[in-house]
Protein backbone atom coordinates (compact mmCIF):
# COMPACT_ATOMS: atom_id res chain seq x y z
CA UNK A 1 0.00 0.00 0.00
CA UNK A 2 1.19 3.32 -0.87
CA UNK A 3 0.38 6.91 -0.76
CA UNK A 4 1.28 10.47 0.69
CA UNK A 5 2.49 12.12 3.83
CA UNK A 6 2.53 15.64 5.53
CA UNK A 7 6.35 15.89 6.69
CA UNK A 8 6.89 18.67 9.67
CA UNK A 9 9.35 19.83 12.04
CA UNK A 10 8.28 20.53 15.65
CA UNK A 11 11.22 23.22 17.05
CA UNK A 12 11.37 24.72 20.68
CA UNK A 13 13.75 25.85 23.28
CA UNK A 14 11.87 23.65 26.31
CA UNK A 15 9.56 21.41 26.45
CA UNK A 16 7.39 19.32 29.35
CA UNK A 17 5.52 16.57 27.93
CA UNK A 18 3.96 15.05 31.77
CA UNK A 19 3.37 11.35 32.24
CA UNK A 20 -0.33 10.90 32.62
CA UNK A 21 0.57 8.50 35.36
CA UNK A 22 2.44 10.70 37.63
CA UNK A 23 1.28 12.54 40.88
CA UNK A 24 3.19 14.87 43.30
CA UNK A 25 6.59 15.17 40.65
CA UNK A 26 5.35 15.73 37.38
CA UNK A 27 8.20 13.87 34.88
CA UNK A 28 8.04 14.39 30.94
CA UNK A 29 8.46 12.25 28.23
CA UNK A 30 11.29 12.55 25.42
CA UNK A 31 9.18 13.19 22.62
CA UNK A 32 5.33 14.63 22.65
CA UNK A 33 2.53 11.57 23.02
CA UNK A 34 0.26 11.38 20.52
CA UNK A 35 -2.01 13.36 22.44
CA UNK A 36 0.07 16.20 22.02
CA UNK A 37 1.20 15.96 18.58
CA UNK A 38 -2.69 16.02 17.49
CA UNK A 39 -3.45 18.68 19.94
CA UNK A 40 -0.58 20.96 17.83
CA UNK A 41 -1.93 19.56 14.56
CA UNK A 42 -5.36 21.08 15.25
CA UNK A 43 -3.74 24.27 17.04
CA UNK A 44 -2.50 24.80 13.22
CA UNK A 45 -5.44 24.11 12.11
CA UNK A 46 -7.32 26.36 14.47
CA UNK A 47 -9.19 23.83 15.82
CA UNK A 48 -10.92 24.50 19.43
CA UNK A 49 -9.53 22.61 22.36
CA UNK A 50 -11.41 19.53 22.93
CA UNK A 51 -13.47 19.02 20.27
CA UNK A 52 -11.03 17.25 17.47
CA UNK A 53 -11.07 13.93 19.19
CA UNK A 54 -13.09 12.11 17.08
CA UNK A 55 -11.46 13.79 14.19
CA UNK A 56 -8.24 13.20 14.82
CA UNK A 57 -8.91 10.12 15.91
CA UNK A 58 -6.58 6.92 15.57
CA UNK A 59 -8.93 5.38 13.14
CA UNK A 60 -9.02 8.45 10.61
CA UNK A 61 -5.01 9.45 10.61
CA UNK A 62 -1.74 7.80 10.55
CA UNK A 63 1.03 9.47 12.26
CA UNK A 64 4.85 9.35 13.35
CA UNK A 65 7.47 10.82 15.09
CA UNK A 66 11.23 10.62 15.40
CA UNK A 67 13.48 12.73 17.56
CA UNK A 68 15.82 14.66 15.28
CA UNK A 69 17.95 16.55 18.12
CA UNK A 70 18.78 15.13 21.42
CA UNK A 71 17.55 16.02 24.57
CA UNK A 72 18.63 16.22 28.72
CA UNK A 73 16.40 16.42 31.66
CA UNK A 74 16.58 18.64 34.25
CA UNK A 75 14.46 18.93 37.35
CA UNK A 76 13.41 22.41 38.54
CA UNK A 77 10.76 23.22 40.98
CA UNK A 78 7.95 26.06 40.56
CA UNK A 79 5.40 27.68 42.47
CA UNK A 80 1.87 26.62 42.87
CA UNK A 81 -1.08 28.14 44.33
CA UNK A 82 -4.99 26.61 44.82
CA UNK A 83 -7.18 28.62 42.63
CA UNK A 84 -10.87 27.88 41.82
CA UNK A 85 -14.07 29.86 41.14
CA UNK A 86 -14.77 31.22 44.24
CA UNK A 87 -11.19 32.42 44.86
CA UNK A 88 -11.80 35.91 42.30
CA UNK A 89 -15.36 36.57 43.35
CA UNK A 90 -14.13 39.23 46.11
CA UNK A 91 -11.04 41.15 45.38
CA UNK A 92 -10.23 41.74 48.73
CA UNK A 93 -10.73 38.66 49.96
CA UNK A 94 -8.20 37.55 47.76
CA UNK A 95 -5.78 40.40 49.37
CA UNK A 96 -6.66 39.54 52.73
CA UNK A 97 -5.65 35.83 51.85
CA UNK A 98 -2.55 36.93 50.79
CA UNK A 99 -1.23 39.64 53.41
CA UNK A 100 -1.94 36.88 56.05
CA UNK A 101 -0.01 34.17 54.34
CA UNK A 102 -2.99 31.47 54.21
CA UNK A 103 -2.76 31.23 50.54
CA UNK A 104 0.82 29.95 50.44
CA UNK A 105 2.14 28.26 47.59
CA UNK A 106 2.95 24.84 47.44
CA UNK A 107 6.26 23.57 45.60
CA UNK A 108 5.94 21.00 42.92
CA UNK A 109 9.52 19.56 41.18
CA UNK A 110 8.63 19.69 37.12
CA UNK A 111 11.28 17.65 34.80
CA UNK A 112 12.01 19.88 31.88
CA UNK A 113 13.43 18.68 28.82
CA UNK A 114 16.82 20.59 27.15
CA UNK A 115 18.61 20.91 23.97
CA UNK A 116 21.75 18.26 25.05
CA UNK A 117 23.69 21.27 23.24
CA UNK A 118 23.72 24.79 24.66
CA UNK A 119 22.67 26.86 22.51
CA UNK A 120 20.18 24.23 20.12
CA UNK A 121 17.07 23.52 19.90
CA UNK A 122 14.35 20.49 20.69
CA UNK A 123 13.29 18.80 17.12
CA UNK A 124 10.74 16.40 16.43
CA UNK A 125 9.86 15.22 13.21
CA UNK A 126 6.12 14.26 11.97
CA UNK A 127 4.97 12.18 9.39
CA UNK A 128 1.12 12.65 9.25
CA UNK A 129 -2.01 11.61 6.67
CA UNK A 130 -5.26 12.14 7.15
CA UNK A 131 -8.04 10.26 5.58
CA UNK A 132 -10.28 13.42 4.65
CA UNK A 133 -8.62 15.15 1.94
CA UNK A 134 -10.09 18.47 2.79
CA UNK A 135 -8.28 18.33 5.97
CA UNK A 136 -4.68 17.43 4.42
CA UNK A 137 -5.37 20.18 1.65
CA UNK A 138 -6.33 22.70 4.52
CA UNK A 139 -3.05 21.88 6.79
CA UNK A 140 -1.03 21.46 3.80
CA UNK A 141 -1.67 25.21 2.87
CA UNK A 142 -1.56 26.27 6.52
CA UNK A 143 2.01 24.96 6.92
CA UNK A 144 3.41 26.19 3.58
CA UNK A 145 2.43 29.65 4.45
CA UNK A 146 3.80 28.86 8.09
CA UNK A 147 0.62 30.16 9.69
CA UNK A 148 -0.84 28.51 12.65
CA UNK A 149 -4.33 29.31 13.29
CA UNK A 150 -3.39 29.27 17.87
CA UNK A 151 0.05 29.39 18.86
CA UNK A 152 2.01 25.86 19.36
CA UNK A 153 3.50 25.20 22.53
CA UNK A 154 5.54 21.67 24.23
CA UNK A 155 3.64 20.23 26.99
CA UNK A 156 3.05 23.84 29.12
CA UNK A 157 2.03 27.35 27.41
CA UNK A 158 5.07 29.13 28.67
CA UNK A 159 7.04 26.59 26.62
CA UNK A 160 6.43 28.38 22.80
CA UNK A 161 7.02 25.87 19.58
CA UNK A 162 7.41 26.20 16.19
CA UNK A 163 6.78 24.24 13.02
CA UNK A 164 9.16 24.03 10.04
CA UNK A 165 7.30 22.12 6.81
CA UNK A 166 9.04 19.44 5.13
CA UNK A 167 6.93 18.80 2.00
CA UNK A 168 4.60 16.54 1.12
CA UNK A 169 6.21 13.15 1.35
CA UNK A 170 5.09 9.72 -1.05
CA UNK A 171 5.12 6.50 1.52
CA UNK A 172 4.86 2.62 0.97
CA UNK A 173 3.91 0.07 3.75
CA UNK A 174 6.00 -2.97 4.24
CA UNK A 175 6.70 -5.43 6.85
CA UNK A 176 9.80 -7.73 7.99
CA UNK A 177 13.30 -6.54 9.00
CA UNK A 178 13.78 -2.97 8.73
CA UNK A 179 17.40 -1.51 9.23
CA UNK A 180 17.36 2.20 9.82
CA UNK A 181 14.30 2.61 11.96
CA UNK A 182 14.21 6.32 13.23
CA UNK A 183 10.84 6.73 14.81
CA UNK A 184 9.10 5.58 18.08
CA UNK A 185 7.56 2.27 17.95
CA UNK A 186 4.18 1.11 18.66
CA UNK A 187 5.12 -1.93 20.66
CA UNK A 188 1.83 -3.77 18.92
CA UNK A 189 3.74 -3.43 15.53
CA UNK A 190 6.74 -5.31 16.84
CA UNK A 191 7.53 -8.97 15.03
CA UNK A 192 7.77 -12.31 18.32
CA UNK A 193 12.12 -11.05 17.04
CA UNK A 194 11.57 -7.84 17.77
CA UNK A 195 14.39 -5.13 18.23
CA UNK A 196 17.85 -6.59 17.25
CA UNK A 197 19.99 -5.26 19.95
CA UNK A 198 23.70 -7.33 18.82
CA UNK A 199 23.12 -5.18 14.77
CA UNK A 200 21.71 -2.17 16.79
CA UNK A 201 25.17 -1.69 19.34
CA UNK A 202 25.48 2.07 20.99
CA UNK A 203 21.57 2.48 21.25
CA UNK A 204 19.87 3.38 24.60
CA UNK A 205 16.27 2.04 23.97
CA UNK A 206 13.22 3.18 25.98
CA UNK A 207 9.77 1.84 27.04
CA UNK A 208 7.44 4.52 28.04
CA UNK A 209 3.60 3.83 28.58
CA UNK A 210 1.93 6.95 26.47
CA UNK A 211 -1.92 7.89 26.37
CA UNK A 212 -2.40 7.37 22.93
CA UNK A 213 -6.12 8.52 21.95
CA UNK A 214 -8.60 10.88 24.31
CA UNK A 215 -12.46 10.57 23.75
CA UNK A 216 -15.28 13.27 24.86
CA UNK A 217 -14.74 15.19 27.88
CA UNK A 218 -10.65 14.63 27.67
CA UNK A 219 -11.29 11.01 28.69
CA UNK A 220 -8.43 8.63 28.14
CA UNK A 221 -9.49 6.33 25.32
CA UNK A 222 -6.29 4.51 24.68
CA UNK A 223 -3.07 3.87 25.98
CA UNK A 224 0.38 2.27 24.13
CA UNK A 225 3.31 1.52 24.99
CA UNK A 226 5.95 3.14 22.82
CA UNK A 227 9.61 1.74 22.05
CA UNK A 228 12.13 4.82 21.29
CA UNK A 229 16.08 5.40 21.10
CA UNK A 230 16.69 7.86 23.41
CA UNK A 231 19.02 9.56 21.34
CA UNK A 232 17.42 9.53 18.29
CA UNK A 233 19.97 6.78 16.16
CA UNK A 234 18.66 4.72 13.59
CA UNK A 235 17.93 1.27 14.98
CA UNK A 236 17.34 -2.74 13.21
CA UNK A 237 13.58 -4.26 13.79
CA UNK A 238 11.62 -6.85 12.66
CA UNK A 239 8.13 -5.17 12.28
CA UNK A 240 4.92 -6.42 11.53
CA UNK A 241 4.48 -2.96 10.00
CA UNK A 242 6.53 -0.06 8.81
CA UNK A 243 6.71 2.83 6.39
CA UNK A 244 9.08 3.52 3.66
CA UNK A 245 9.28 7.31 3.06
CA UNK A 246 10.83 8.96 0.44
CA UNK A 247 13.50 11.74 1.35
CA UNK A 248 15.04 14.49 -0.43
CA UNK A 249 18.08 14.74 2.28
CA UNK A 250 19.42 11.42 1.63
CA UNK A 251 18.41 7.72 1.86
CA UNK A 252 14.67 7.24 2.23
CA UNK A 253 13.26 7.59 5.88
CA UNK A 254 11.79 4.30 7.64
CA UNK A 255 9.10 5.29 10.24
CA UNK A 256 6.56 3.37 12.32
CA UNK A 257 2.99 4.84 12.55
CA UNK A 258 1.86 5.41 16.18
């Protein structure tokens, strides 16, 4: 089976993608779930929060994502304070709350994902198709003009991204051994062989649970497990499924869709 992908650069200076499954630290993935990458997808798009599940659902799109840059962690802690509807009906109340020190914020440690090189940049690359054409013509113009409907951040809104667009990219499905995998992994597309670690030597391979799909009311509808090298180097599986995309920067890309 052939046919075309969307090909897109993701670019920022921090990034805090939080594990769905953490409580009092709040860690971060290496690369953005594919929650988030369909959450920036309908950002260009100008899509409302909330409301693209179904349309960017897992049944209607294909999608990738390979870490072009690598990253480092660090662990910083920030300020929170309790906030809810009630707390801004009465200025002064608020003040009061304040000069007496009963509204004192709690600390919270956040992981925050660097460039590994001062000075660089986070970059993650997409590969995306949609199955309504409208939709691919409509993002396909958005991202040549480099004009995104709501601005794109990673993981937190004081972390601003970017896009960079690729081209439109031709694709072909096969299966078996594949020998320059550069993508995450859907662990359900894995072969009984697997990842060949003795013809994949200097790769640092990671297992990360991910929420993979969210249904009304930002419900989780499905969760993956997600294989990744955590560097970003081209890796040897044996995969019940993978992509074949063509490249104009060298040797044709092989990706796994999520």
């Amino acid at each position: 089976m052939a046919g075309s992908l969307l090909v897109f650069d993701l670019i920022g200076k921090l990034a805090h993608f939080r594990k769905f499954y953490t409580n009092s630290s709040s860690l971060t993935y290496d690369f953005p779930p594919p929650t988030a990458l369909c959450g920036m997808i309908a950002a260009i798009l100008g899509i409302e929060r909330d409301v693209y599940y179904d349309l960017l659902s897992p049944e209607r799109i294909r999608m990738s994502v390979s870490i072009r840059q690598p990253s480092r962690k660090v662990m910083q802690t920030i300020n929170y304070i309790r906030t809810n509807k009630n707390d801004f009906s009465n200025p002064y109340h608020i003040l009061s709350k304040f000069l007496s020190g009963e509204r004192v914020p709690y600390q919270v440690p956040l992981e925050v994902l660097l460039p590994l090189e001062e000075g660089g940049s986070l970059r993650y690359r997409v590969y995306f198709q949609h199955t309504d054409e409208a939709i691919m013509r409509n993002l396909k113009n958005r991202m040549s003009a480099g004009a995104s409907v709501y601005p794109l951040y990673f993981g937190i809104s004081e972390f601003i991204a970017d896009f960079r667009y690729q081209g439109e990219r031709e694709y072909e499905l096969r299966q078996g051994v594949a020998e320059r995998i550069s993508s995450a992994v859907n662990e359900e597309k894995l072969s009984e062989r697997g990842i060949n670690i003795l013809a994949s030597q200097g790769c640092q391979f990671v297992k990360e649970l991910m929420p993979a799909a969210f249904r009304e009311g930002r419900e989780l509808r499905k969760v993956s497990s997600f294989i990744y090298e955590r560097y970003g180097r081209l890796f040897v599986a044996d995969l019940r499924e993978y992509a074949v995309v063509s490249s104009t920067e060298g040797p044709d890309e092989q990706v796994v869709f999520l």
